[in-house]
PDB file of N, CA and C in Angstrom:
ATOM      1  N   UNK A   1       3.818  23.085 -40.371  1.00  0.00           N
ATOM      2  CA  UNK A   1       5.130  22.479 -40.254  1.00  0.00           C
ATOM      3  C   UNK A   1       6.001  23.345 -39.344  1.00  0.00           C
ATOM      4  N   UNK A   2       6.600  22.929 -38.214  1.00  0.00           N
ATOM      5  CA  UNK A   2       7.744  23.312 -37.773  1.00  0.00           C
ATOM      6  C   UNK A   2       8.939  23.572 -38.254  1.00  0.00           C
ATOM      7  N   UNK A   3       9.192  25.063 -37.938  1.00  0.00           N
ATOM      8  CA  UNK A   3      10.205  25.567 -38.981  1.00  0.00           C
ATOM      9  C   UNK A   3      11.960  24.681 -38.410  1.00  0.00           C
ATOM     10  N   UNK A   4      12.464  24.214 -39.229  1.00  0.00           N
ATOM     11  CA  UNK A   4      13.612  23.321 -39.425  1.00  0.00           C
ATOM     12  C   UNK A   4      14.619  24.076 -38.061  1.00  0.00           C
ATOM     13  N   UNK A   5      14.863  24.666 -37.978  1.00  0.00           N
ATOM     14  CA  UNK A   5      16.036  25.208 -37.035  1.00  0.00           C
ATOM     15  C   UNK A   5      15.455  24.857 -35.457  1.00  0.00           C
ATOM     16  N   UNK A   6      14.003  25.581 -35.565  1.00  0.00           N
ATOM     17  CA  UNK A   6      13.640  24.646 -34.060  1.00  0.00           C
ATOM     18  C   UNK A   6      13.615  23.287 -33.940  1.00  0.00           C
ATOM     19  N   UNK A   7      13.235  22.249 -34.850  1.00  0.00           N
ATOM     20  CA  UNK A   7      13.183  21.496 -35.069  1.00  0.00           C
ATOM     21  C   UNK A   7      14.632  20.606 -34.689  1.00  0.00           C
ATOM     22  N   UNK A   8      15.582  21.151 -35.286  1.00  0.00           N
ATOM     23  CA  UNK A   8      17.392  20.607 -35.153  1.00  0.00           C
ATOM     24  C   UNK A   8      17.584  21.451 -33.729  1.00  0.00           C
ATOM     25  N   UNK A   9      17.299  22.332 -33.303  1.00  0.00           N
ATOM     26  CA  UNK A   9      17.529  22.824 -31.860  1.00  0.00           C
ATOM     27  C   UNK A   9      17.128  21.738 -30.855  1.00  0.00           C
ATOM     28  N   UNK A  10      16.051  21.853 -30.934  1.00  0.00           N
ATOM     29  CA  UNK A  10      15.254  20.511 -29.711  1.00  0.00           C
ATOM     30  C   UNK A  10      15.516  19.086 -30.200  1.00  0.00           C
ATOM     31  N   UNK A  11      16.129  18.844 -31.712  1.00  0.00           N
ATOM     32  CA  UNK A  11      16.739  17.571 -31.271  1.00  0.00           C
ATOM     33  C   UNK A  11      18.253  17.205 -30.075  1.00  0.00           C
ATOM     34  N   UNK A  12      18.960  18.545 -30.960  1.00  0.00           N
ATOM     35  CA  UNK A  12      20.385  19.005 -30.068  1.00  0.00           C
ATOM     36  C   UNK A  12      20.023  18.716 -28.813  1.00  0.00           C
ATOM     37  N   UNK A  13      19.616  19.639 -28.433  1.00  0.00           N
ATOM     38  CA  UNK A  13      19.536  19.729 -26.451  1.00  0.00           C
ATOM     39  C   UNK A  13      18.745  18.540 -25.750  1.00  0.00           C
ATOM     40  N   UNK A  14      17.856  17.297 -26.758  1.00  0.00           N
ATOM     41  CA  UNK A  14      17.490  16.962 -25.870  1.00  0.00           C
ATOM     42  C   UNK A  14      15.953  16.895 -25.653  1.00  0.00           C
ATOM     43  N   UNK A  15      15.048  17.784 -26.448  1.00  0.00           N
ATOM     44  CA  UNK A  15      14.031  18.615 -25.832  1.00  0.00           C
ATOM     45  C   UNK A  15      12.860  18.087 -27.233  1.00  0.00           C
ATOM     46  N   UNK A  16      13.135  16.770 -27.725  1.00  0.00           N
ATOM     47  CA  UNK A  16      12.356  16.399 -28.843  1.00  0.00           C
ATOM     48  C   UNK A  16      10.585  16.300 -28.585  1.00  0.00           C
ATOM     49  N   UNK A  17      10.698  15.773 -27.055  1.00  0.00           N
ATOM     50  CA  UNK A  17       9.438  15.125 -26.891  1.00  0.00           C
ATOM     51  C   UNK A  17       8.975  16.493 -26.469  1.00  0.00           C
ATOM     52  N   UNK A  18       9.606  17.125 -25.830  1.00  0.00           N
ATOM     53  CA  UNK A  18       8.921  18.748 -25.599  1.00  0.00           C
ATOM     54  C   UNK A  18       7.806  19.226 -26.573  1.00  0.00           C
ATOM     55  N   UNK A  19       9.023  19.323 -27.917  1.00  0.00           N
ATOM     56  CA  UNK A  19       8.381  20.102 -28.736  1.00  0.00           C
ATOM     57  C   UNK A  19       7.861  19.417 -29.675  1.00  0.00           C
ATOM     58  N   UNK A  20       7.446  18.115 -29.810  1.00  0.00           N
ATOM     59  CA  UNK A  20       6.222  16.862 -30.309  1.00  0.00           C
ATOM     60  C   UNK A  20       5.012  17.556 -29.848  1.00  0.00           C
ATOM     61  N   UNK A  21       4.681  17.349 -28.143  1.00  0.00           N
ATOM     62  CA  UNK A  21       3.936  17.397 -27.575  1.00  0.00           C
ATOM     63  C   UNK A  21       3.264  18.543 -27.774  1.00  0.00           C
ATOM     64  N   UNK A  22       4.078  19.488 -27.914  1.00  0.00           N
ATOM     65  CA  UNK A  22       3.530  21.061 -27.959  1.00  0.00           C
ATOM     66  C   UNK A  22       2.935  21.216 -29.610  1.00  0.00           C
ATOM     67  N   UNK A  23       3.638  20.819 -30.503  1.00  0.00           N
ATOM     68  CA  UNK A  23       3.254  20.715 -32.279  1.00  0.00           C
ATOM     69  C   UNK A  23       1.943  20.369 -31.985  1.00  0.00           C
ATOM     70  N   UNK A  24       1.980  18.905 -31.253  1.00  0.00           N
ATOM     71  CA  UNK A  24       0.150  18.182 -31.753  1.00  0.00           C
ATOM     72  C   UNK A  24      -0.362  18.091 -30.810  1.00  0.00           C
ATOM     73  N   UNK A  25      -0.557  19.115 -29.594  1.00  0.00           N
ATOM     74  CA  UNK A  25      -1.566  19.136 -28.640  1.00  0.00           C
ATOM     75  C   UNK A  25      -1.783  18.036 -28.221  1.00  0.00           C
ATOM     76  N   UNK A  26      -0.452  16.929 -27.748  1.00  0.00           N
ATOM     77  CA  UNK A  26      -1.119  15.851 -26.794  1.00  0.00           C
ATOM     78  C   UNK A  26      -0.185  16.332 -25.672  1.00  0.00           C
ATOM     79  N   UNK A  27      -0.680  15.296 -24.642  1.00  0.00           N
ATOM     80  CA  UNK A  27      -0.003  15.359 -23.496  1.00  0.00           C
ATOM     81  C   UNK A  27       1.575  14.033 -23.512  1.00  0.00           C
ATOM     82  N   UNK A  28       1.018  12.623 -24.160  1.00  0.00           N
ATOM     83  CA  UNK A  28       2.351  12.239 -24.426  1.00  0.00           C
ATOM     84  C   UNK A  28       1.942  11.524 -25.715  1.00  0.00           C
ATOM     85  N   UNK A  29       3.119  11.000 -26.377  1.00  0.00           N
ATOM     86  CA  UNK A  29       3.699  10.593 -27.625  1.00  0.00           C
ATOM     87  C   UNK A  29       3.232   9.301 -27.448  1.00  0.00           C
ATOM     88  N   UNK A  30       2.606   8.658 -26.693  1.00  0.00           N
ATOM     89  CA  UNK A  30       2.216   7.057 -26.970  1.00  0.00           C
ATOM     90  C   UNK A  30       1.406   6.723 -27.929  1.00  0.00           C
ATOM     91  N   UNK A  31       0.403   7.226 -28.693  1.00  0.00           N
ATOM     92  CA  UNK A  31      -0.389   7.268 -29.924  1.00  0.00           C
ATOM     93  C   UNK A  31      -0.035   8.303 -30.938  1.00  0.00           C
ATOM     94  N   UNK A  32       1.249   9.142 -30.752  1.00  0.00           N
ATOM     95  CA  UNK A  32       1.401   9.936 -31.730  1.00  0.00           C
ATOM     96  C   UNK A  32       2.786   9.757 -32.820  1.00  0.00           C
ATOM     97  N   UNK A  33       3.315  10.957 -33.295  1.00  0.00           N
ATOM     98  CA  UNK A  33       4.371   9.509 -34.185  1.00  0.00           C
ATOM     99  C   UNK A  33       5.451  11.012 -34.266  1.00  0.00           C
ATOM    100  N   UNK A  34       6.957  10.984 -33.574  1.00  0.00           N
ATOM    101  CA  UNK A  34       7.755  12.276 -33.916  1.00  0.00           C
ATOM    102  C   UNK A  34       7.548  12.419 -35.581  1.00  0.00           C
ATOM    103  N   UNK A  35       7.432  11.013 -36.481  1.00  0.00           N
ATOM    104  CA  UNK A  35       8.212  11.705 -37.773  1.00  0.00           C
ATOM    105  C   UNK A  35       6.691  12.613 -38.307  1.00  0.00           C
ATOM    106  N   UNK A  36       5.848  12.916 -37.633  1.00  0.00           N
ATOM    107  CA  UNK A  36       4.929  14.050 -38.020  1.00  0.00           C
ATOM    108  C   UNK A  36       5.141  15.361 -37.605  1.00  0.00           C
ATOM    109  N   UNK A  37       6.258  15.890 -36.642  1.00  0.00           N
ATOM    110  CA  UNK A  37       6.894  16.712 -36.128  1.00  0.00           C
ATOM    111  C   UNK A  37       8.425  17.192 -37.072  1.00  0.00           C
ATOM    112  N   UNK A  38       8.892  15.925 -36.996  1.00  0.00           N
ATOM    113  CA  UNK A  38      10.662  16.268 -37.021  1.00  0.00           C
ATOM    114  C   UNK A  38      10.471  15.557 -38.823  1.00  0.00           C
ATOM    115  N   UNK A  39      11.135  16.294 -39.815  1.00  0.00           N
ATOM    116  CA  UNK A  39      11.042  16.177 -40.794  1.00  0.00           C
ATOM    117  C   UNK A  39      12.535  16.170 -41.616  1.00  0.00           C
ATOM    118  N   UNK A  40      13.748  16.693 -40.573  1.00  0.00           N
ATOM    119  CA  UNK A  40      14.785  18.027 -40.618  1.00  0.00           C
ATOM    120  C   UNK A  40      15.827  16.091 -40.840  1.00  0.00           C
ATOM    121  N   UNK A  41      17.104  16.634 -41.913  1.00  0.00           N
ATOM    122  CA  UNK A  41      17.609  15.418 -42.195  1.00  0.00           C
ATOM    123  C   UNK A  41      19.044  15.320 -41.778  1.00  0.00           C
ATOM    124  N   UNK A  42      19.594  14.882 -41.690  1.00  0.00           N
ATOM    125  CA  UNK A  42      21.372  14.806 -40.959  1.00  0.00           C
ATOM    126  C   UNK A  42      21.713  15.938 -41.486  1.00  0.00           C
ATOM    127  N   UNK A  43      21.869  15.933 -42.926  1.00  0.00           N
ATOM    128  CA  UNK A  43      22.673  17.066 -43.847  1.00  0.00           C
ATOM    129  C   UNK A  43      22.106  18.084 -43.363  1.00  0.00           C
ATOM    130  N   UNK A  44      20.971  18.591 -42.916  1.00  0.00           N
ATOM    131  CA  UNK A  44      20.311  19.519 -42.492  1.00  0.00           C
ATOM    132  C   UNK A  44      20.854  20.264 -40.984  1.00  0.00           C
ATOM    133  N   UNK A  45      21.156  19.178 -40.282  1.00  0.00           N
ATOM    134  CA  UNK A  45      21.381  19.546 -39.001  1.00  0.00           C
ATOM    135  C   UNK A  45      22.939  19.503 -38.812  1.00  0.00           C
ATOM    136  N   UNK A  46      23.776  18.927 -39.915  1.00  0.00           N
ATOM    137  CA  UNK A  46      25.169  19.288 -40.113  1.00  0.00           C
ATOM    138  C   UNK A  46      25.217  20.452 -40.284  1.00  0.00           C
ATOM    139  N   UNK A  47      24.289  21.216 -41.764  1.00  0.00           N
ATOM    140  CA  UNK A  47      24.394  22.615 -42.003  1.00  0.00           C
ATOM    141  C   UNK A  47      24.403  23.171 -40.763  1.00  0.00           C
ATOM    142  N   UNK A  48      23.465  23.087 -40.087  1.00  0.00           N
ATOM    143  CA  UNK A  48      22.929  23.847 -38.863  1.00  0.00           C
ATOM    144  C   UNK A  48      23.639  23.982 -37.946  1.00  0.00           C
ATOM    145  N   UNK A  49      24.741  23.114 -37.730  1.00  0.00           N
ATOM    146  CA  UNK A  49      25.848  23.043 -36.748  1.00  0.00           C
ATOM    147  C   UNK A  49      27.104  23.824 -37.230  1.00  0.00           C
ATOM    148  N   UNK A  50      27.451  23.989 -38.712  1.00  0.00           N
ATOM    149  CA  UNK A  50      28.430  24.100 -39.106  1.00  0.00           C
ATOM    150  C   UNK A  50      28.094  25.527 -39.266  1.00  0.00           C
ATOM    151  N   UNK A  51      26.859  26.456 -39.550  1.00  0.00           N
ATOM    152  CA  UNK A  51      26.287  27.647 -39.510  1.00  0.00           C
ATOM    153  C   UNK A  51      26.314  28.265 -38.185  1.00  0.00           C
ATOM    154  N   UNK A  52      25.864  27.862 -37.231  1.00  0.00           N
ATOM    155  CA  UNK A  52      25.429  28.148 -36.016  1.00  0.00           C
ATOM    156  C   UNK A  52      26.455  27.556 -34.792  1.00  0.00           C
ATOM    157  N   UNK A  53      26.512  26.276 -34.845  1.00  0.00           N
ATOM    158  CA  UNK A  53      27.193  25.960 -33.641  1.00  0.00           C
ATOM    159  C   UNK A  53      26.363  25.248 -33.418  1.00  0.00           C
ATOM    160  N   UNK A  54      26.642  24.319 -32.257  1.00  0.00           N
ATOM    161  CA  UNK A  54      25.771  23.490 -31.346  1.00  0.00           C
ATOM    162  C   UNK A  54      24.872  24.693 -30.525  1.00  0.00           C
ATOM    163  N   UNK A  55      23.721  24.544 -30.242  1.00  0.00           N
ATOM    164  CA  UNK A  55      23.103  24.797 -29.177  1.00  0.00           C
ATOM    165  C   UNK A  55      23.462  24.746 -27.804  1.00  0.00           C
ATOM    166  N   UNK A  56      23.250  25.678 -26.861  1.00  0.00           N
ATOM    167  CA  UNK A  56      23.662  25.802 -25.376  1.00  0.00           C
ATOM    168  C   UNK A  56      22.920  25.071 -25.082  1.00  0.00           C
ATOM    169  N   UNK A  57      23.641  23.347 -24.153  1.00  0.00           N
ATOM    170  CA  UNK A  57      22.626  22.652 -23.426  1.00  0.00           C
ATOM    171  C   UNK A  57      22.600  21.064 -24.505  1.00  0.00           C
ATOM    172  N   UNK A  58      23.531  21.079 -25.493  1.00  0.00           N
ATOM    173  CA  UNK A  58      23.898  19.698 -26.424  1.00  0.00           C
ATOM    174  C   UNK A  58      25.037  19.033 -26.097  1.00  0.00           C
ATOM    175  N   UNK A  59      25.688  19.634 -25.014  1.00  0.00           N
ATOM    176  CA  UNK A  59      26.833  18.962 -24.480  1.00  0.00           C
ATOM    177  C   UNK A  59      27.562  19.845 -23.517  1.00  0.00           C
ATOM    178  N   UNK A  60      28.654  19.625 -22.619  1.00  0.00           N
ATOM    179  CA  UNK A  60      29.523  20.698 -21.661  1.00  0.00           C
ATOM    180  C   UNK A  60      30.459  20.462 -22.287  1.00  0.00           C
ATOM    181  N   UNK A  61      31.601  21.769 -22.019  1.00  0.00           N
ATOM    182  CA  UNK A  61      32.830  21.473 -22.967  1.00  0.00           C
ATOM    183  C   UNK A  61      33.925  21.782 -21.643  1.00  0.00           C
ATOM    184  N   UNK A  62      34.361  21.358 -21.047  1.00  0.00           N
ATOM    185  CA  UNK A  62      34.513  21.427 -19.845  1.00  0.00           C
ATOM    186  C   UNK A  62      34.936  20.133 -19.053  1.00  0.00           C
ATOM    187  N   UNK A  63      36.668  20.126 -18.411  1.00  0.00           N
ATOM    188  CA  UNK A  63      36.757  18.435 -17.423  1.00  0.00           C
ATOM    189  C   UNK A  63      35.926  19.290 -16.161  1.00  0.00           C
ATOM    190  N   UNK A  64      35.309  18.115 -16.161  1.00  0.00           N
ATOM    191  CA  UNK A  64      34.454  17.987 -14.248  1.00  0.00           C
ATOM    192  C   UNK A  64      33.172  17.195 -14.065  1.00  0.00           C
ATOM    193  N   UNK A  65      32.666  16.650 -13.598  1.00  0.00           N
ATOM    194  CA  UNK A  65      31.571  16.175 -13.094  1.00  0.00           C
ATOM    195  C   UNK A  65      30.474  17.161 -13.249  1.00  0.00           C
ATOM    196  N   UNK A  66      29.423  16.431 -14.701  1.00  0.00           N
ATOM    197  CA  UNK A  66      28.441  16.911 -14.905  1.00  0.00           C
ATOM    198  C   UNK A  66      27.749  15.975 -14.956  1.00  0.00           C
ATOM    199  N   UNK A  67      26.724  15.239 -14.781  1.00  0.00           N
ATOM    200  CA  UNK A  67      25.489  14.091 -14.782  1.00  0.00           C
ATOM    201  C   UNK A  67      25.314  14.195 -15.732  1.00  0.00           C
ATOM    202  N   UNK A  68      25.079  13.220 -16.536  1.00  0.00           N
ATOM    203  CA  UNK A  68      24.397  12.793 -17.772  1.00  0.00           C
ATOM    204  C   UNK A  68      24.350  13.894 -19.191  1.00  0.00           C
ATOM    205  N   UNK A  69      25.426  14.321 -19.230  1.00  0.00           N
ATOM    206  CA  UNK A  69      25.377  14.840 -20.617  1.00  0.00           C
ATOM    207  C   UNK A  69      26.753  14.601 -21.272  1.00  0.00           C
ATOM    208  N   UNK A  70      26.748  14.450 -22.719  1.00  0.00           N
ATOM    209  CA  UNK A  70      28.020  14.376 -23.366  1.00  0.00           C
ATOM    210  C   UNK A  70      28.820  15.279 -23.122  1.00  0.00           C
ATOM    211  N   UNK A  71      30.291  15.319 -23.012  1.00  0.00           N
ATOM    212  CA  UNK A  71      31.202  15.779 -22.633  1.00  0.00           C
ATOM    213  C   UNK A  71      32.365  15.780 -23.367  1.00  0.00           C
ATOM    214  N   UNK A  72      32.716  17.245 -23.906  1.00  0.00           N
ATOM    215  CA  UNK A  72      34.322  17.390 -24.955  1.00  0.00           C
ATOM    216  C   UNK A  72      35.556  17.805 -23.735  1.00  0.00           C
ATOM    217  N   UNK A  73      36.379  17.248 -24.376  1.00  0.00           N
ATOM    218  CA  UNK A  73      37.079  17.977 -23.788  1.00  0.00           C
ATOM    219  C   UNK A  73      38.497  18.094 -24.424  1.00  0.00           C
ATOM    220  N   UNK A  74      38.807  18.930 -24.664  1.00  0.00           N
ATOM    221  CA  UNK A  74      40.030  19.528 -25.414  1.00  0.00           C
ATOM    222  C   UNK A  74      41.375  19.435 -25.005  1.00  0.00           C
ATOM    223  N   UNK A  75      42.512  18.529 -25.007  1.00  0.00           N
ATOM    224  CA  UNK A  75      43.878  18.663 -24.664  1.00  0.00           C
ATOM    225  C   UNK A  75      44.304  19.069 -25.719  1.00  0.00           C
ATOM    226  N   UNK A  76      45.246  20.038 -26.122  1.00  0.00           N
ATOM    227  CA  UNK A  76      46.171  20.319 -27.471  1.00  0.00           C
ATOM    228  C   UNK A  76      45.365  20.081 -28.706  1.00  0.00           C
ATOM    229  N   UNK A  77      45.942  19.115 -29.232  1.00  0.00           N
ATOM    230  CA  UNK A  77      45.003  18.875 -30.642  1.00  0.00           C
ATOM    231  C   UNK A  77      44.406  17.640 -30.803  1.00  0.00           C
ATOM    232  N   UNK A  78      43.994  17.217 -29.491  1.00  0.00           N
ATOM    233  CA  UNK A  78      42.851  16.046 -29.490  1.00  0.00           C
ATOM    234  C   UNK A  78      41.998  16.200 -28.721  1.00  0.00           C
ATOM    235  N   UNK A  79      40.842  15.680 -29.088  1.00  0.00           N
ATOM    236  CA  UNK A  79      39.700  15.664 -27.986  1.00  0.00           C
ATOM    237  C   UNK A  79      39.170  14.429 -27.560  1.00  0.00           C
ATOM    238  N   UNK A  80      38.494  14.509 -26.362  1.00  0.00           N
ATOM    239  CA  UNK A  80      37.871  13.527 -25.879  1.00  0.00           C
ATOM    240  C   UNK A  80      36.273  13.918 -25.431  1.00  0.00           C
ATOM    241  N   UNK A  81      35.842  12.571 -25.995  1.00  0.00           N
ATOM    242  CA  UNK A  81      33.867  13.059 -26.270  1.00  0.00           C
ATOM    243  C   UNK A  81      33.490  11.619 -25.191  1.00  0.00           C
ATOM    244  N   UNK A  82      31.997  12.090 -24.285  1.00  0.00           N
ATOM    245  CA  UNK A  82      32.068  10.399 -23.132  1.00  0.00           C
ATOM    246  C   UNK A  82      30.867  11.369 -23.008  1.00  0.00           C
ATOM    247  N   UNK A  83      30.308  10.226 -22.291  1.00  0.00           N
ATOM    248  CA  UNK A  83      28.701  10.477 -21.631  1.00  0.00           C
ATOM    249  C   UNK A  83      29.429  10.370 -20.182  1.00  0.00           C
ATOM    250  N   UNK A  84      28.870  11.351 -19.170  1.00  0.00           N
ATOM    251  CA  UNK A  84      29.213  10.973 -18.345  1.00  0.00           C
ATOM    252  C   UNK A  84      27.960  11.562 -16.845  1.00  0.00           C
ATOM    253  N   UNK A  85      28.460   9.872 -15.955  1.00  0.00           N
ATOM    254  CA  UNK A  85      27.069  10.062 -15.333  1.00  0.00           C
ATOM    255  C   UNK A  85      27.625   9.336 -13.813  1.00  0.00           C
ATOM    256  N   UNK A  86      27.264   9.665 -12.793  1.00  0.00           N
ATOM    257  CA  UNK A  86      27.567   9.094 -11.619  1.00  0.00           C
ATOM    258  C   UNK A  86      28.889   9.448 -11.471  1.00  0.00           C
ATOM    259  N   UNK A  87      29.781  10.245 -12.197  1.00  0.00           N
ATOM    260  CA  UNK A  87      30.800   9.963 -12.312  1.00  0.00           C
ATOM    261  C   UNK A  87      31.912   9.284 -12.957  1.00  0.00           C
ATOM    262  N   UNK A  88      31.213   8.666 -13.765  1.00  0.00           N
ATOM    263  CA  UNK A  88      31.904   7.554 -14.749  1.00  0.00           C
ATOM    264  C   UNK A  88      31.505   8.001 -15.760  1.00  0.00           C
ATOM    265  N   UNK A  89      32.793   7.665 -16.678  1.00  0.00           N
ATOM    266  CA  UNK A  89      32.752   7.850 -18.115  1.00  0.00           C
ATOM    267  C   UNK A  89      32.224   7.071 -18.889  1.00  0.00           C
ATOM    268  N   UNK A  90      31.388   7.364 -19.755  1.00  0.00           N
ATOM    269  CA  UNK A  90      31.113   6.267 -20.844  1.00  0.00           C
ATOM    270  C   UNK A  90      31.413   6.315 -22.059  1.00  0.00           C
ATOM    271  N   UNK A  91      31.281   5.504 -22.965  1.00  0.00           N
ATOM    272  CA  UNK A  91      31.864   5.739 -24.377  1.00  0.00           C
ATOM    273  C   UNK A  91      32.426   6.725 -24.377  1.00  0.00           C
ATOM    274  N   UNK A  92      34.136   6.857 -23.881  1.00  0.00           N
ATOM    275  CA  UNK A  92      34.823   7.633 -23.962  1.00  0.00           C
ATOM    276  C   UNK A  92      35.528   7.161 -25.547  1.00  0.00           C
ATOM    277  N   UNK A  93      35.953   8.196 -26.674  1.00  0.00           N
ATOM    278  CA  UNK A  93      36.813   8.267 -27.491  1.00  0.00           C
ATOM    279  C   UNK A  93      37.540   9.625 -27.828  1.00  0.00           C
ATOM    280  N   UNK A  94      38.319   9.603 -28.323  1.00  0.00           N
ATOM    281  CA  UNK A  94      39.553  10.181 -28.403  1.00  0.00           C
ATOM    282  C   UNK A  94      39.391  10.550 -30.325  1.00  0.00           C
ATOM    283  N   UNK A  95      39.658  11.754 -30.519  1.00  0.00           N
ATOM    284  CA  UNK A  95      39.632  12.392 -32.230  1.00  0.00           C
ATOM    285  C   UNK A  95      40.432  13.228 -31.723  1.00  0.00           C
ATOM    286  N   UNK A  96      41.104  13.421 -33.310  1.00  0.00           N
ATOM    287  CA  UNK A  96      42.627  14.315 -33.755  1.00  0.00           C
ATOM    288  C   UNK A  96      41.840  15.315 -34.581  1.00  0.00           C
ATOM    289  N   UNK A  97      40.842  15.772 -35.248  1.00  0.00           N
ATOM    290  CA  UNK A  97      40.270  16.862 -35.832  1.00  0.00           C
ATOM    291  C   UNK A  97      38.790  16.948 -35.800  1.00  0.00           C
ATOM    292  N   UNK A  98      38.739  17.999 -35.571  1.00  0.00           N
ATOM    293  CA  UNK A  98      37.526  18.708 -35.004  1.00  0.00           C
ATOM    294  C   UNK A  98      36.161  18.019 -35.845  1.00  0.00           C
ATOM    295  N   UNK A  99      36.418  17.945 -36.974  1.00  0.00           N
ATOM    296  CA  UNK A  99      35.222  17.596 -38.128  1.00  0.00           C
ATOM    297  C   UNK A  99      34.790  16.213 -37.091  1.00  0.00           C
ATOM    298  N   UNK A 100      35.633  15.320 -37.092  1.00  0.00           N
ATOM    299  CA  UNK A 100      35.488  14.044 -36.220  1.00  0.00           C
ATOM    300  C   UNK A 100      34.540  14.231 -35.290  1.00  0.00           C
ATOM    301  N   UNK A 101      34.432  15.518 -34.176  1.00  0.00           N
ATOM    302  CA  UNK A 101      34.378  15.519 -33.284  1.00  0.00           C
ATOM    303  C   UNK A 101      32.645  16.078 -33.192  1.00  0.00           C
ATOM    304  N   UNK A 102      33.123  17.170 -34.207  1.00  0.00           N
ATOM    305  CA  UNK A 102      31.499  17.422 -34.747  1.00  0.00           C
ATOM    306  C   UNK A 102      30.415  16.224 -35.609  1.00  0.00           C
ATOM    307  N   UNK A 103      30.772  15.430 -35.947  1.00  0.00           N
ATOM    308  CA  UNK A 103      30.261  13.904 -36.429  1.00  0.00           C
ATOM    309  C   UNK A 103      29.644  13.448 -35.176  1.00  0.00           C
ATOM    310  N   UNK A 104      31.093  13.045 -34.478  1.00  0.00           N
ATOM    311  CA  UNK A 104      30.336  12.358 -33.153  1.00  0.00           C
ATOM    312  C   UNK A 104      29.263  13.197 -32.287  1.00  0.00           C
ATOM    313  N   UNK A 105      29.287  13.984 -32.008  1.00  0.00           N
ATOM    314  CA  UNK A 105      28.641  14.916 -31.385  1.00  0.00           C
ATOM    315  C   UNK A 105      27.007  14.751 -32.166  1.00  0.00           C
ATOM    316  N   UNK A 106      27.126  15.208 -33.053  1.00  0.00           N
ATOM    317  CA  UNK A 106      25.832  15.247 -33.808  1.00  0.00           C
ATOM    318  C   UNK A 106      25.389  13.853 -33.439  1.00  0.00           C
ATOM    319  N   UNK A 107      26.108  12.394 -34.065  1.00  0.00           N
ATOM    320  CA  UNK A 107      25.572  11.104 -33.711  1.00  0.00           C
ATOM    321  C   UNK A 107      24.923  11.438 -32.415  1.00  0.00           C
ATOM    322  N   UNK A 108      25.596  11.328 -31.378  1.00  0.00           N
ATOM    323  CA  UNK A 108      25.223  11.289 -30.364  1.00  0.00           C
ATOM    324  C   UNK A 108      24.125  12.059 -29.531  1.00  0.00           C
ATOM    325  N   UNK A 109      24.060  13.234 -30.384  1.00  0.00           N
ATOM    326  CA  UNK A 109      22.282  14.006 -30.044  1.00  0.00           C
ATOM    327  C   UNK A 109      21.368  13.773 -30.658  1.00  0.00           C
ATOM    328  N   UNK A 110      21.706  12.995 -31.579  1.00  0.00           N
ATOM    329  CA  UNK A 110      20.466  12.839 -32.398  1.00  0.00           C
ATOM    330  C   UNK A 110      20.192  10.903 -32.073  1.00  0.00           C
ATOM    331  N   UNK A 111      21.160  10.563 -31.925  1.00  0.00           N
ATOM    332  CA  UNK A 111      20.670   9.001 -30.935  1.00  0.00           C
ATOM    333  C   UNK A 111      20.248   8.971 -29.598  1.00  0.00           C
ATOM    334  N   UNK A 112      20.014  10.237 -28.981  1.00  0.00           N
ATOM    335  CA  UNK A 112      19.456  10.170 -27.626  1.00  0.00           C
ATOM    336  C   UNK A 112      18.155  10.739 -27.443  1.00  0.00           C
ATOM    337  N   UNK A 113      17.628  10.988 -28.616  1.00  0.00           N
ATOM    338  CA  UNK A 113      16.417  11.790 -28.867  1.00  0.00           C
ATOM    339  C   UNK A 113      15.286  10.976 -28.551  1.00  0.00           C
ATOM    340  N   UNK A 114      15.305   9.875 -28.737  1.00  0.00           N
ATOM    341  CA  UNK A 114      13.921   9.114 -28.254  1.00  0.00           C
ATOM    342  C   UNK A 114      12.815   8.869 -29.189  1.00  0.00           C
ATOM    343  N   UNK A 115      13.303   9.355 -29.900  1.00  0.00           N
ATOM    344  CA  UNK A 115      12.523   9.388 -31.543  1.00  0.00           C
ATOM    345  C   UNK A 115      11.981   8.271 -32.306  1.00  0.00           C
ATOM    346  N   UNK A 116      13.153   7.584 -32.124  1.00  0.00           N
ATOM    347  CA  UNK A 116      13.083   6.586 -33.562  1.00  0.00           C
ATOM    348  C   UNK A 116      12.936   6.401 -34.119  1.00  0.00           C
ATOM    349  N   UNK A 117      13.213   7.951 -34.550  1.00  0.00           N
ATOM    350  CA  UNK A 117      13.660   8.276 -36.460  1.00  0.00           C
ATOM    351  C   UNK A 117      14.874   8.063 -36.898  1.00  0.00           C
ATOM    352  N   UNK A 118      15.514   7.399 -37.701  1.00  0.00           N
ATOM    353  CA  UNK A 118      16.513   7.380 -37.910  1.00  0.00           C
ATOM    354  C   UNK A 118      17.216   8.656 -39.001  1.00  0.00           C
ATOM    355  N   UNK A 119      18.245   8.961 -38.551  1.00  0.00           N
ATOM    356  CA  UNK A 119      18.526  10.078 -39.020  1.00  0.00           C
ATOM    357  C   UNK A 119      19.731   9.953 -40.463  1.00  0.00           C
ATOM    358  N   UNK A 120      19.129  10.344 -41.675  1.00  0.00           N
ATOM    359  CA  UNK A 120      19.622   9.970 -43.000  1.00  0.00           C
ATOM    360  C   UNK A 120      20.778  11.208 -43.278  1.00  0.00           C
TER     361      UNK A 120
END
């Protein structure tokens, strides 16, 4: 079994099918199945965020043109969270406290994972 923290790391950043591939010695995931890899449960990867932090590489925190990764960005005491790609914003929203912000955030790395595990 893959120990849980790598496990919530490479969902964070992105890097799920990476470390599938590498667990069960295939080359790709078309006959193989993540939930024999990824075992690790929301509450798990809340802890893990709320312990640790996000991982370097789960989002930029930063206004400017970055390709395709989620994006915070901090005015005063609101933030704004968007995918952003070509230049354009996407699902841009707007939160007044941080907990919010860490919710969305998590949703949003763990729905881009490619998995299709759903995360409890």
């Amino acid at each position: 079994m893959v120990d849980k923290d790598e496990q919530i790391k490479a969902l964070l950043i992105g890097r799920a099918y990476d470390l599938a591939t590498k667990v069960l010695g295939v080359s790709d995931m078309t006959k193989s199945s993540y939930a024999d890899v990824f075992t690790v449960t929301r509450k798990e990867v809340e802890d893990f965020v709320r312990r640790n932090g996000f991982p370097s590489g789960s989002f930029y925190q930063r206004e400017g043109y970055y390709e395709g990764l989620h994006c915070i960005h901090e005015e005063g005491n609101r933030w704004r969270v968007y995918w952003l790609e070509r230049g354009v914003k996407y699902d841009e929203r707007t939160f007044h406290n941080e907990e919010a912000v860490i919710q969305e955030l998590i949703s949003r790395c763990l729905g881009r994972t490619g998995t299709g595990i759903y995360f409890t």
